[in-house]
C-alpha atoms as a PDB file:
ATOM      1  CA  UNK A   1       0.000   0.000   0.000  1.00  0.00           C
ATOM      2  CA  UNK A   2       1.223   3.505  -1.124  1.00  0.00           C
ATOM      3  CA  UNK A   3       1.732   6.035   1.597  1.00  0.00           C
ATOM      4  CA  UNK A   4      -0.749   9.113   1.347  1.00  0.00           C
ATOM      5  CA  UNK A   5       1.671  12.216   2.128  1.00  0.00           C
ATOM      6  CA  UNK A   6       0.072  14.421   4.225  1.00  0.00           C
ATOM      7  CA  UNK A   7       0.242  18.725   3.543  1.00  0.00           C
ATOM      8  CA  UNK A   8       2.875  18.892   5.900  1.00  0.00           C
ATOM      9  CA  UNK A   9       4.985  15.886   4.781  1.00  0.00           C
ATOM     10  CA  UNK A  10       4.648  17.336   1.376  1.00  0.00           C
ATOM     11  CA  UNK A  11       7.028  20.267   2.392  1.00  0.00           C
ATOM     12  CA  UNK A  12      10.641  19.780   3.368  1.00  0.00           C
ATOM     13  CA  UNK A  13      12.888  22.038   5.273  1.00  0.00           C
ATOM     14  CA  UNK A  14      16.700  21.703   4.624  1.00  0.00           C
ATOM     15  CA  UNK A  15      19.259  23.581   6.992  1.00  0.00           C
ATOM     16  CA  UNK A  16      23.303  23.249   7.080  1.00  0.00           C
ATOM     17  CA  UNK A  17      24.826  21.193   9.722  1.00  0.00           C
ATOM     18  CA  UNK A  18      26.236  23.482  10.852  1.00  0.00           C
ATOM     19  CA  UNK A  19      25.692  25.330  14.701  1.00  0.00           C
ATOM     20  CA  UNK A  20      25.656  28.565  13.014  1.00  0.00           C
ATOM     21  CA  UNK A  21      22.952  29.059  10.735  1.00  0.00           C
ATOM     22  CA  UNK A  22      22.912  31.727   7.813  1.00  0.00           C
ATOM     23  CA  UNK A  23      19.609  31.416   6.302  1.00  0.00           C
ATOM     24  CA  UNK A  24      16.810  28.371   6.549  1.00  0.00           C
ATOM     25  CA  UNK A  25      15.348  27.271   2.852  1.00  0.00           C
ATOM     26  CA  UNK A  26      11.657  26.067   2.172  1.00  0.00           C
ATOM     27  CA  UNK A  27      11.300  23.829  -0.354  1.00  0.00           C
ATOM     28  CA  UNK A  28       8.229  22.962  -1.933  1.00  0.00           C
ATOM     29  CA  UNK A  29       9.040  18.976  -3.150  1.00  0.00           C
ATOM     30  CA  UNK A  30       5.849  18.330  -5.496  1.00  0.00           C
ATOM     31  CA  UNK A  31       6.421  21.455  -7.727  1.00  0.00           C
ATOM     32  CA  UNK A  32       9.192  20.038 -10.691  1.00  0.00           C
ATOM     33  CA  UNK A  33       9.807  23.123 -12.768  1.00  0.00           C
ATOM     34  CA  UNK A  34      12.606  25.704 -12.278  1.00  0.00           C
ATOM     35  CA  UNK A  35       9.961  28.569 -11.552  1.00  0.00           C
ATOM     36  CA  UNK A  36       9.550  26.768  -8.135  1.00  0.00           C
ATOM     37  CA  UNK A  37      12.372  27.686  -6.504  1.00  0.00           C
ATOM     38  CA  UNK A  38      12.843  27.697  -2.666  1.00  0.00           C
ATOM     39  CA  UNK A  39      11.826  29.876  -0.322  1.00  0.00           C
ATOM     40  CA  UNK A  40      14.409  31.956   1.519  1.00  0.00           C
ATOM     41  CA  UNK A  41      13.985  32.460   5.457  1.00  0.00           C
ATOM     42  CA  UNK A  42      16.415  34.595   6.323  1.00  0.00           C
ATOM     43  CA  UNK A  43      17.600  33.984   9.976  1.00  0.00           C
ATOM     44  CA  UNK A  44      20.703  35.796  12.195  1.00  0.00           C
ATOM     45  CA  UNK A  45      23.531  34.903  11.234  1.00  0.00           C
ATOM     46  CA  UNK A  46      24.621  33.532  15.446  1.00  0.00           C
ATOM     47  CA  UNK A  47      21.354  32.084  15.827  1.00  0.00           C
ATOM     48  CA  UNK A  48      20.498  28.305  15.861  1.00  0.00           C
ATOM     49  CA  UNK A  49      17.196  26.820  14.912  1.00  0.00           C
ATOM     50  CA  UNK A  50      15.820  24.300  17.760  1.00  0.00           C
ATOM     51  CA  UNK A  51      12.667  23.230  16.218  1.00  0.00           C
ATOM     52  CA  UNK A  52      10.348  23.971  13.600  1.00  0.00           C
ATOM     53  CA  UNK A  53       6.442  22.871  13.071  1.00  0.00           C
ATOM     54  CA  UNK A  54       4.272  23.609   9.629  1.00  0.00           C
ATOM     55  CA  UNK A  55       0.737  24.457  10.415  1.00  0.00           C
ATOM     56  CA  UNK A  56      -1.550  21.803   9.446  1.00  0.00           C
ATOM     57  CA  UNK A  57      -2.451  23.514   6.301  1.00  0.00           C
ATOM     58  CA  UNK A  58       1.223  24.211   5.391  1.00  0.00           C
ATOM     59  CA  UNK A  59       0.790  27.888   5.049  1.00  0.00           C
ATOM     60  CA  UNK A  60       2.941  28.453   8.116  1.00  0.00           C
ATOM     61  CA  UNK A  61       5.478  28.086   9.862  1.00  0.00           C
ATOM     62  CA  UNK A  62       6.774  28.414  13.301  1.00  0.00           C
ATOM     63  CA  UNK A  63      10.654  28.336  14.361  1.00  0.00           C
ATOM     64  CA  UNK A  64      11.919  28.077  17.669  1.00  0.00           C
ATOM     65  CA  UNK A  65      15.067  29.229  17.862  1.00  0.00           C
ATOM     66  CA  UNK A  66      18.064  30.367  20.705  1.00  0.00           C
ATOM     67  CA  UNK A  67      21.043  32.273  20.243  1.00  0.00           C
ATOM     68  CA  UNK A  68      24.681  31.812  21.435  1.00  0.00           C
ATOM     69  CA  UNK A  69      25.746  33.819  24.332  1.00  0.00           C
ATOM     70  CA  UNK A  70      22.325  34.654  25.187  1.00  0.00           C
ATOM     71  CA  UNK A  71      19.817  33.042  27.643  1.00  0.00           C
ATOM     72  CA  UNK A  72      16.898  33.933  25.936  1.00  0.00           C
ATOM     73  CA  UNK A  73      14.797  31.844  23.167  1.00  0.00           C
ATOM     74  CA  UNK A  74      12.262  33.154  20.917  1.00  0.00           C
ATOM     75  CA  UNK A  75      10.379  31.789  18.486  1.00  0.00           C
ATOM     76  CA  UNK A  76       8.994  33.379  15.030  1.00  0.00           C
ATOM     77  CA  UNK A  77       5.643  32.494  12.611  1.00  0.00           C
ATOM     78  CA  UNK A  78       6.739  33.082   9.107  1.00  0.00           C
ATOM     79  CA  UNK A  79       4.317  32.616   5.990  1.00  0.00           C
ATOM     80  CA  UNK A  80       5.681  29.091   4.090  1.00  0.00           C
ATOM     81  CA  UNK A  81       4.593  30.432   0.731  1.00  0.00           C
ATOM     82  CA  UNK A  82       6.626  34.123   0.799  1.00  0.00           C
ATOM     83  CA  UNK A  83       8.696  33.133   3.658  1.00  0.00           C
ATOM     84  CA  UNK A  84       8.257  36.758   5.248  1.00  0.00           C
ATOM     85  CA  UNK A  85       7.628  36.879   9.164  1.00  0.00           C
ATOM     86  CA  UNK A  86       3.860  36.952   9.923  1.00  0.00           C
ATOM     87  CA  UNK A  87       4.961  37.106  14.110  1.00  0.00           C
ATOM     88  CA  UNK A  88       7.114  36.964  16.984  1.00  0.00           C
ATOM     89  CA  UNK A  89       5.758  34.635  20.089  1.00  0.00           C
ATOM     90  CA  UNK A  90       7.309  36.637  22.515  1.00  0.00           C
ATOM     91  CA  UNK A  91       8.536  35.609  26.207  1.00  0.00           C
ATOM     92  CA  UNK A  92       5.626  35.300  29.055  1.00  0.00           C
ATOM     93  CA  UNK A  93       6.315  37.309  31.845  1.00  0.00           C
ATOM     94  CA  UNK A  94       8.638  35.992  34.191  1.00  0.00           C
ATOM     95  CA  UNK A  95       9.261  37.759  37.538  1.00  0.00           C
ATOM     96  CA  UNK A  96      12.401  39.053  38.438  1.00  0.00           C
ATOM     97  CA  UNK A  97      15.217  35.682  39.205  1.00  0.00           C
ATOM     98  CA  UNK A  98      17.166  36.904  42.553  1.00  0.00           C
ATOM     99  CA  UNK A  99      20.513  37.727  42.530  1.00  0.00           C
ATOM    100  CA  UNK A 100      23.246  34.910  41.590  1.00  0.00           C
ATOM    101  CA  UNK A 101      20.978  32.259  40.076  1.00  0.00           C
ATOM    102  CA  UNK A 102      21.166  31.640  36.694  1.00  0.00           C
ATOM    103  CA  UNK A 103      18.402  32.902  34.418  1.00  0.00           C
ATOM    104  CA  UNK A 104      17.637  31.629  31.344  1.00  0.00           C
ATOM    105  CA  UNK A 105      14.475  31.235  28.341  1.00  0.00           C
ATOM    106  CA  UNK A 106      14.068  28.609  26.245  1.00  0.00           C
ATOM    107  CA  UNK A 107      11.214  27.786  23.793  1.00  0.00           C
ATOM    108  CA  UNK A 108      10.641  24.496  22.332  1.00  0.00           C
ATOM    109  CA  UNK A 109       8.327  22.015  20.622  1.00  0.00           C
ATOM    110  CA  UNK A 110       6.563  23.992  18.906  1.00  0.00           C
ATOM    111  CA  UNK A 111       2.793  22.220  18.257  1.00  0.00           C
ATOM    112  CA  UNK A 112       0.057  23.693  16.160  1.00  0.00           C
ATOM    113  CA  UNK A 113      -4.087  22.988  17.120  1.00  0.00           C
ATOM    114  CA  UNK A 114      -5.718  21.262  14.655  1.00  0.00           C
ATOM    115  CA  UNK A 115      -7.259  24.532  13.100  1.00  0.00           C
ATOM    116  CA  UNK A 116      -4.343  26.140  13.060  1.00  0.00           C
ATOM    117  CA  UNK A 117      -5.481  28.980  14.821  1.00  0.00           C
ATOM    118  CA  UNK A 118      -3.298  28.052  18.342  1.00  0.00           C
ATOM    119  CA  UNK A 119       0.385  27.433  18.773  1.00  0.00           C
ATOM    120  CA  UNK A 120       1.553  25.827  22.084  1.00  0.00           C
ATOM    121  CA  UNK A 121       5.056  25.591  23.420  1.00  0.00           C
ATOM    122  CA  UNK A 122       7.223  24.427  25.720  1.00  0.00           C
ATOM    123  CA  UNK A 123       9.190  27.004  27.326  1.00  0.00           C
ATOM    124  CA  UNK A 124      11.705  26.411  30.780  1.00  0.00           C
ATOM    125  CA  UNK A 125      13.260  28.867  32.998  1.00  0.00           C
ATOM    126  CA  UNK A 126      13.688  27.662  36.535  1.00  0.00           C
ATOM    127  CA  UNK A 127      10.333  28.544  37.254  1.00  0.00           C
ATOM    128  CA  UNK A 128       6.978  26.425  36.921  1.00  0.00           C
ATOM    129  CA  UNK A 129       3.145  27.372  36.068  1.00  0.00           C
ATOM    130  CA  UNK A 130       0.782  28.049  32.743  1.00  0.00           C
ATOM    131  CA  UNK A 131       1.462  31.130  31.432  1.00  0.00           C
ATOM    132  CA  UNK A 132       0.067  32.535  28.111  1.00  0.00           C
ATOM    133  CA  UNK A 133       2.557  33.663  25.377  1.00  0.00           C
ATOM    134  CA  UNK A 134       1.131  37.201  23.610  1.00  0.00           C
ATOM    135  CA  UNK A 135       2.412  36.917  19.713  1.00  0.00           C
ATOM    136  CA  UNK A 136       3.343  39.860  18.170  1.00  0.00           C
ATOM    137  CA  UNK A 137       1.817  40.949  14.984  1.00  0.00           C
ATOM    138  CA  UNK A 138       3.692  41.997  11.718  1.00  0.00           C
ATOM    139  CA  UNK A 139       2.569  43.954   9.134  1.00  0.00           C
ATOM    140  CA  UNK A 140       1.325  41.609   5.938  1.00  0.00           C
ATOM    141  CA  UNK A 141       4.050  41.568   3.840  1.00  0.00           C
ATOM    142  CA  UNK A 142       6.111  43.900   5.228  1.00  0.00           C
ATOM    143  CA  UNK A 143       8.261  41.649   7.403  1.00  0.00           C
ATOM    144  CA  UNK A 144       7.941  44.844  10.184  1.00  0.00           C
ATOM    145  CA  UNK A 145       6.352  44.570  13.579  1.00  0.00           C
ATOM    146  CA  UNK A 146       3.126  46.321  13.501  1.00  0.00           C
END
């Protein structure tokens, strides 16, 4: 029996293996002609992806992502098709780590609802609870924080 390929599966994402990243590319594996080229994500130079999740229709996409000599992770919704950033999931408010103990961020797992309207995360940073992570809205198109 033939394996149906889901949305999702139809898309692959190809990085270097390399810590350092320079940009992330989207390809599109069922288009065959040279018009379909990939998609170019553009990510900071010093930053690493950790994970990354499609959205069950395959119009998104949501990277988790840290960066070296920081203690903070962030994560980032980009559109799949134009690969520009729709938004940022930002950080939940964490109160204030005393003095001397390490404080870090980091976001992982990223897991899409079934509707696609919800994104839930892992995040860990010494402390425990449910928070709610606000997501910051770009401009369509624009790749600019509203």
């Amino acid at each position: 029996m033939k394996k149906a390929w889901s949305a999702a599966e139809k898309w692959l994402f190809v990085s270097p293996l390399a810590l350092v990243l320079l940009a992330g590319v989207v390809w599109n594996v069922q288009r065959k002609r040279l018009e379909s080229l990939p998609v170019i994500i553009e990510i900071a130079r010093s930053t690493s992806i950790r994970d990354i999740t499609f959205s069950p229709d395959s119009r998104q996409l949501v990277v988790s992502l840290s960066t070296p000599r920081s203690w903070l992770g962030s994560a980032r919704v980009y559109d799949a098709i134009t690969g520009q950033p729709i938004s940022d999931l930002a950080m939940p408010f964490v109160p204030s780590m005393p003095v001397g103990r390490a404080f870090f961020v980091e976001m992982r797992k990223p897991s899409w609802s079934p509707d696609g309207t919800r994104i839930a995360m892992l995040y860990r940073d010494g402390t425990s609870g449910t928070f709610v992570i606000p997501r910051k809205e770009y401009e369509i198109g624009s790749g600019v924080p509203a």
